[in-house]
Protein backbone atom coordinates (compact mmCIF):
# COMPACT_ATOMS: atom_id res chain seq x y z
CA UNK A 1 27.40 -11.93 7.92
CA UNK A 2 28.12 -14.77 5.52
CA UNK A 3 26.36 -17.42 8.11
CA UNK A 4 23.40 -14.74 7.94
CA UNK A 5 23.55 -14.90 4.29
CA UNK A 6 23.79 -18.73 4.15
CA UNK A 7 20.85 -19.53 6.28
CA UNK A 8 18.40 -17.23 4.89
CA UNK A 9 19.69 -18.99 1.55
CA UNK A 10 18.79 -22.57 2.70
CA UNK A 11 15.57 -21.43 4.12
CA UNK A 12 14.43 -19.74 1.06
CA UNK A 13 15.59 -23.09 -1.01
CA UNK A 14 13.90 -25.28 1.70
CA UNK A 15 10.71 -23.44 1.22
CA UNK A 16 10.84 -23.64 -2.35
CA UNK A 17 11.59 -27.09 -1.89
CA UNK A 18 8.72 -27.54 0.95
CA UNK A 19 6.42 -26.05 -2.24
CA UNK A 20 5.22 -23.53 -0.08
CA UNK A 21 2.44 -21.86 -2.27
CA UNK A 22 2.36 -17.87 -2.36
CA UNK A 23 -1.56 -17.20 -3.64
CA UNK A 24 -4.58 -18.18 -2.65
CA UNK A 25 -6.91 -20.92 -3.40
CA UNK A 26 -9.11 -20.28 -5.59
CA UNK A 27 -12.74 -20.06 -3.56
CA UNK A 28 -15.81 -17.67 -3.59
CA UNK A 29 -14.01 -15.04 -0.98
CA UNK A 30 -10.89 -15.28 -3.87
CA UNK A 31 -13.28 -13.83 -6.37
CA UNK A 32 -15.07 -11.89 -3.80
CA UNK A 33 -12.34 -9.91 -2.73
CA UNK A 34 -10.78 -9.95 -6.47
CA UNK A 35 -14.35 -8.09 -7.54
CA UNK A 36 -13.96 -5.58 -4.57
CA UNK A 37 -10.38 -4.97 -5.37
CA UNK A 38 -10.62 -4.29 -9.11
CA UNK A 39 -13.81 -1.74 -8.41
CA UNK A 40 -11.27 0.38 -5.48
CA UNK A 41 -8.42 0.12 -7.55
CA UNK A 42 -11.00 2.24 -10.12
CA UNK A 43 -12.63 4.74 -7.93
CA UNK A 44 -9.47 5.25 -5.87
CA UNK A 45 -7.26 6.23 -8.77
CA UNK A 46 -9.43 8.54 -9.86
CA UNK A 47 -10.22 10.31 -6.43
CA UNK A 48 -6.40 10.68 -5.99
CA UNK A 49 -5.61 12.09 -9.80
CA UNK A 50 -8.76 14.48 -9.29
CA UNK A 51 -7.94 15.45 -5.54
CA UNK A 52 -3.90 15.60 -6.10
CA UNK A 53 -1.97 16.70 -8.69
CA UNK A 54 -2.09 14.24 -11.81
CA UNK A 55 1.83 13.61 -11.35
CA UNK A 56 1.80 13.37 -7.78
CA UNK A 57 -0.93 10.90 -7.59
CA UNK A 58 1.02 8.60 -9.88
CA UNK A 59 4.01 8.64 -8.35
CA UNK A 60 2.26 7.90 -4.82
CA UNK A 61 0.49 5.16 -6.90
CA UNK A 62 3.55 3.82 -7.85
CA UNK A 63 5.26 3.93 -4.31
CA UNK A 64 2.54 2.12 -3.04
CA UNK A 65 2.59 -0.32 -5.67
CA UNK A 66 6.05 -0.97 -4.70
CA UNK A 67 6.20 -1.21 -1.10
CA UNK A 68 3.08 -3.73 -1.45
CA UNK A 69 4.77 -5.58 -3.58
CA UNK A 70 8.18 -5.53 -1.78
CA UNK A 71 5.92 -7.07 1.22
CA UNK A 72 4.09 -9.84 -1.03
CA UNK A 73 7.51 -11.52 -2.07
CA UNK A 74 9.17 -10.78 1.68
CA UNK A 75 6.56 -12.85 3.39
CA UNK A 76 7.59 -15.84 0.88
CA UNK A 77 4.17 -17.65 1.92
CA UNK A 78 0.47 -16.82 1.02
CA UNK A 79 -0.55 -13.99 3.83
CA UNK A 80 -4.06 -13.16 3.01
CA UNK A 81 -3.08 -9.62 4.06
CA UNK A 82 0.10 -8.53 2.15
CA UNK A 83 -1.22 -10.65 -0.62
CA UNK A 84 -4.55 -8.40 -1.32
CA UNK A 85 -3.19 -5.29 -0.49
CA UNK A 86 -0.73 -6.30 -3.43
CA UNK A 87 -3.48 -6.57 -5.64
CA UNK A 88 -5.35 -3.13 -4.12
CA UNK A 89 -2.01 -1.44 -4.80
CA UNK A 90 -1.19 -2.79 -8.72
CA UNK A 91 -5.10 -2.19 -8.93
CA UNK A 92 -4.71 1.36 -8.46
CA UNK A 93 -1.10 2.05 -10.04
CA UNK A 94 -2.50 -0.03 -13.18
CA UNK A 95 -5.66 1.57 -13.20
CA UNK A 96 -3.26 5.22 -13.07
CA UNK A 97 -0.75 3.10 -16.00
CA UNK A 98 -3.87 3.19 -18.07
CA UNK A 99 -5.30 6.35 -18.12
CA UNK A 100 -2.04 7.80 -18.37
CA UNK A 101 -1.36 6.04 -22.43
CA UNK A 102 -4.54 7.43 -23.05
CA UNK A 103 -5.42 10.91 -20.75
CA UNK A 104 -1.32 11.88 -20.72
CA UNK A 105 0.00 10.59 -23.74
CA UNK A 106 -2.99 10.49 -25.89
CA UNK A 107 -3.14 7.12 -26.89
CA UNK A 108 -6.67 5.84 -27.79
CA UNK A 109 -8.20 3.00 -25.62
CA UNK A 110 -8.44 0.96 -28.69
CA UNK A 111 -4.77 1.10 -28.97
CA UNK A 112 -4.44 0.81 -25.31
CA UNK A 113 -6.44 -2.50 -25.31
CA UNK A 114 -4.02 -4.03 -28.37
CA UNK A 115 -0.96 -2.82 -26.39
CA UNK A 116 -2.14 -4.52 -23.26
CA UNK A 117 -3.04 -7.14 -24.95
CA UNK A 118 0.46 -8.15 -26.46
CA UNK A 119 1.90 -7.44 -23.45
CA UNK A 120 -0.03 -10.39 -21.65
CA UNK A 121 0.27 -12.48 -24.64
CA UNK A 122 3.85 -12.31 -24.37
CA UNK A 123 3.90 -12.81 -20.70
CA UNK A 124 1.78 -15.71 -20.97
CA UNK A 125 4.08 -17.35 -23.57
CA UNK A 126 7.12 -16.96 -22.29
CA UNK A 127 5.59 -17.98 -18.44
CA UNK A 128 4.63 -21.38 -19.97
CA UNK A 129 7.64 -22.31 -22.29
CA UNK A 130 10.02 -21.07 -18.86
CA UNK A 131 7.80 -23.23 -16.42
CA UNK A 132 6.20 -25.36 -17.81
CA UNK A 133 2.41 -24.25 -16.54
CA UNK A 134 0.32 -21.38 -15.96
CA UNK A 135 -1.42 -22.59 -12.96
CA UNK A 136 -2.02 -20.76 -10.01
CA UNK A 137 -1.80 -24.03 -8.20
CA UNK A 138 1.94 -23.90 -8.70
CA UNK A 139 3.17 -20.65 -7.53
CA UNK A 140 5.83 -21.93 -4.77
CA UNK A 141 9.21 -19.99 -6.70
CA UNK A 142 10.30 -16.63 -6.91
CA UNK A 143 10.41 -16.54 -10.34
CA UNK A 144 6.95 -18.22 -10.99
CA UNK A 145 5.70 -15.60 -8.37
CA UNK A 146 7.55 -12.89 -10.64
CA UNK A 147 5.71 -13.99 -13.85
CA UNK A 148 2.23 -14.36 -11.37
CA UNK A 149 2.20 -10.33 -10.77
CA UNK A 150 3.08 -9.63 -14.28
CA UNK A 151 0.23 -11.14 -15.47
CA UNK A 152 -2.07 -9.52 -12.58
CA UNK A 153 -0.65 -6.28 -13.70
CA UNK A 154 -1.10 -6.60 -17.53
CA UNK A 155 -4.89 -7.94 -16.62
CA UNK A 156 -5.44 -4.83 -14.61
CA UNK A 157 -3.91 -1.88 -17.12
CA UNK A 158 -6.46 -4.16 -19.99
CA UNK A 159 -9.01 -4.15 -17.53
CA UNK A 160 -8.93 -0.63 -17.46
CA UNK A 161 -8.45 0.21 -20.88
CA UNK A 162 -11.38 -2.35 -22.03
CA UNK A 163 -13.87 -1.23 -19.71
CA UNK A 164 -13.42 2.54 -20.82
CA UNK A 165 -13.49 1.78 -24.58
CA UNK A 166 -16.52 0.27 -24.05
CA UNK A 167 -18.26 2.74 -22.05
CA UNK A 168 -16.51 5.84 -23.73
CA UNK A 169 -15.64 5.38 -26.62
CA UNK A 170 -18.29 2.94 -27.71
CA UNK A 171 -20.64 5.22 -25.41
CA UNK A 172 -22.34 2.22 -24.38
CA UNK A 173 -22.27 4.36 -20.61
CA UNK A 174 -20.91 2.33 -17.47
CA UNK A 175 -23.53 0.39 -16.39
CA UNK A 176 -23.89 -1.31 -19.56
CA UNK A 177 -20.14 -1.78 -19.80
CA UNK A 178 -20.54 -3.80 -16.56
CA UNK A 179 -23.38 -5.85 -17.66
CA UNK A 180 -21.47 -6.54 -21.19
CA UNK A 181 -18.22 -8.02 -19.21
CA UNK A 182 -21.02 -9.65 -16.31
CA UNK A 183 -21.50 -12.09 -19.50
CA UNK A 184 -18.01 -12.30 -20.74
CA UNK A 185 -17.53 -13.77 -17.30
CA UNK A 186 -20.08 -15.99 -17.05
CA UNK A 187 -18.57 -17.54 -20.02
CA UNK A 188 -15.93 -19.08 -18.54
CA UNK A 189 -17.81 -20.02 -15.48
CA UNK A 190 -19.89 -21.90 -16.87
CA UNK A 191 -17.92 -23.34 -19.71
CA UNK A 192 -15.84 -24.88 -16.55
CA UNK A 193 -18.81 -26.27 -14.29
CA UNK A 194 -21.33 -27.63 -17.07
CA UNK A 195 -19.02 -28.12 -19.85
CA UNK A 196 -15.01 -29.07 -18.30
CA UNK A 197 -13.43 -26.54 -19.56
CA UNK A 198 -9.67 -26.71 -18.94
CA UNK A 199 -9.25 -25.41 -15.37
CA UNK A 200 -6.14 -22.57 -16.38
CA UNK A 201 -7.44 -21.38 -19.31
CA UNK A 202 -11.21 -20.66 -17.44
CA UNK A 203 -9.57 -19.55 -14.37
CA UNK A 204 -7.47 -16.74 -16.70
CA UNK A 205 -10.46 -15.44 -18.76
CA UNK A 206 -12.50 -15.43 -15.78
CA UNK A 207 -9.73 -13.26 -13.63
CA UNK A 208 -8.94 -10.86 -16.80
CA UNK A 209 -12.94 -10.21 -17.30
CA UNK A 210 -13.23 -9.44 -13.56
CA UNK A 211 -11.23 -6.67 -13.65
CA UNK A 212 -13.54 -4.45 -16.27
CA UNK A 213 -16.69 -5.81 -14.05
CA UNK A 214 -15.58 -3.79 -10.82
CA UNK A 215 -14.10 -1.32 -12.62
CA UNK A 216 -17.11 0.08 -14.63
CA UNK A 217 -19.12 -0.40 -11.67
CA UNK A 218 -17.37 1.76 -9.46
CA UNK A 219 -17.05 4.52 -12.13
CA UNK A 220 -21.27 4.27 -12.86
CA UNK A 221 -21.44 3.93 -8.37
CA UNK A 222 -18.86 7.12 -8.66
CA UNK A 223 -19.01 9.46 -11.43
CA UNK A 224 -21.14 12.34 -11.96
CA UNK A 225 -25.09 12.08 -13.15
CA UNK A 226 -24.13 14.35 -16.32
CA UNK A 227 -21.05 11.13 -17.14
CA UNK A 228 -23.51 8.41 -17.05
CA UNK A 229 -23.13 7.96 -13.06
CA UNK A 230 -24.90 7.78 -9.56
CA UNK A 231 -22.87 10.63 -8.72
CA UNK A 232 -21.93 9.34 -5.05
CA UNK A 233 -18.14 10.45 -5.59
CA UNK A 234 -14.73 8.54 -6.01
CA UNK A 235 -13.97 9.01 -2.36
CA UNK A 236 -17.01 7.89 -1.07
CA UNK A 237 -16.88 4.64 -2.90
CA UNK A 238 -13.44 4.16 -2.49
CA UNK A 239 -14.62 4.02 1.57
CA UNK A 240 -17.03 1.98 1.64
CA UNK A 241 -15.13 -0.56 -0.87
CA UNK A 242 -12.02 -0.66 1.38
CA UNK A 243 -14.33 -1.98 4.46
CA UNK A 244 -15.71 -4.68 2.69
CA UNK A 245 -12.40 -5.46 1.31
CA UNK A 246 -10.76 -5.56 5.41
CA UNK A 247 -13.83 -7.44 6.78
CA UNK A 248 -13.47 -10.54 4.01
CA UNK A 249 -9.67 -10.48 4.25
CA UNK A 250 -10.04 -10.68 7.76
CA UNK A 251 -12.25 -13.23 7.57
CA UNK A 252 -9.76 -15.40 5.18
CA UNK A 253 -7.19 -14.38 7.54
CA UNK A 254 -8.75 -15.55 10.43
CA UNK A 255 -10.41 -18.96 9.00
CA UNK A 256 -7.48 -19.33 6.85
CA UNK A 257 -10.21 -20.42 3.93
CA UNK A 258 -7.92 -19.38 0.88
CA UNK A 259 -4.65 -21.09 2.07
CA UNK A 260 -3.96 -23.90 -0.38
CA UNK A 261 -2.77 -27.49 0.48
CA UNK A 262 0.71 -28.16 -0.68
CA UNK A 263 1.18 -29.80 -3.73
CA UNK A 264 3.47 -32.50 -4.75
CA UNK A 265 5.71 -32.25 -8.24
CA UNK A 266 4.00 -35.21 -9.58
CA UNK A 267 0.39 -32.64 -9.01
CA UNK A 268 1.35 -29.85 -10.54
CA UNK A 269 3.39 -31.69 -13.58
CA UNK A 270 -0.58 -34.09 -14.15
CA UNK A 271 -2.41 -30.48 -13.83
CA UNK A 272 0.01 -29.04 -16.62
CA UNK A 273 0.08 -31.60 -18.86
């Protein structure tokens, strides 16, 4: 048992060691399949509160969120597979998170948003002053993969919360919301191709606008006419999301387009500087 225990030690050290990176490049399937994710993570958290009871949905939201994640840090490599069904699972358990401060404890989106808000501020801080960088370039550690999924999960619950106080409480419907975060996006895009915006910072905006994007287009593709919708139903959209979603990570899979070229110290410490 100890010789067990020792080798799967010195692997796990040489991979560390090897920099074996645990996301994915960053390419147009990335925010492809990011887009895709955030919008079933929306449509399939409410089909499952509305179909099951509220409780029971959350807690199978959270089980899911759990054995997906237990699978992400097992594979201790980027696997376009576990890796995106990670994200599909904290997209719907932070998309439940969310509407339970505001639906089950009462706690206005507004609030929601600041909450959400600090809580990714603080994650953010205490990522960089413990490693140094934010970069996804550099996520070849447990612990950097640790603060990685935090992040993704506080961008998802403020996702959520933003793109409902927008179209809810603001009443500016869901379709609107969409279009209103379409430019928040495009901000950092282009601030990064025309204008050399610093890589991490661009690549963080952009991945924390994404989220309300696909989420207040799936509730406009899913809700009802009389809420502002096309009325084609949670379920249905939740379908027809998850296809597109296992065709492109198969693809990835397949071509192995997303898996990033290992990086050297010297890289990552230029990059972060």
């Amino acid at each position: 048992m100890a010789n067990g225990i020792t080798w799967e030690s010195n692997w796990i050290t040489s991979a560390t060691q090897q920099g074996l990176l645990r996301v994915p490049a960053i390419t147009a399937t990335f925010w492809i399949i990011k887009a895709l994710s955030t919008a079933l993570g929306e449509s399939t958290s409410d089909y499952l509160v509305h179909a099951l009871n509220p409780p029971i949905a959350v807690l199978l939201g959270f089980i899911l969120f759990a054995v997906a994640l237990a699978m992400q840090f097992w594979m201790r490599r980027y696997w376009a597979p576990t890796y995106w069904f990670a994200v599909v699972a904290v997209g719907v358990f932070g998309t439940m998170a969310a509407d339970v401060m505001h639906v089950g404890l009462g706690v206005p989106y507004v609030v929601s948003v600041l909450l959400c808000s600090i809580a990714m501020a603080v994650i953010f801080v205490t990522w960089q002053r413990t490693e140094g960088t934010l970069s996804i370039h550099s996520i070849d550690t447990t612990r950097r993969e640790l603060f990685y999924w935090a992040t993704v999960i506080a961008t998802f619950a403020l996702g959520t919360a933003a793109g409902d106080l927008v179209a809810i409480t603001f009443n500016l419907g869901y379709l609107a919301a969409a279009a209103l975060f379409a430019v928040v996006l495009a901000v950092p895009t282009i601030g990064y191709w025309k204008f050399h915006w610093n890589p991490i910072l661009a690549f963080w905006i952009a991945y924390i606008a994404t989220r309300p994007v696909g989420a207040s287009f799936a509730d406009w593709m899913g809700k009802s006419a009389s809420d502002g919708g096309l009325g084609w139903g949670a379920g249905h959209v939740s379908i027809v999301l998850a296809l597109l979603i296992l065709l492109t990570v198969g693809f990835v899979t397949v071509t192995r387009a997303e898996v990033q070229k290992t990086e050297t110290p010297s890289t990552r410490t230029a990059e972060s500087a």
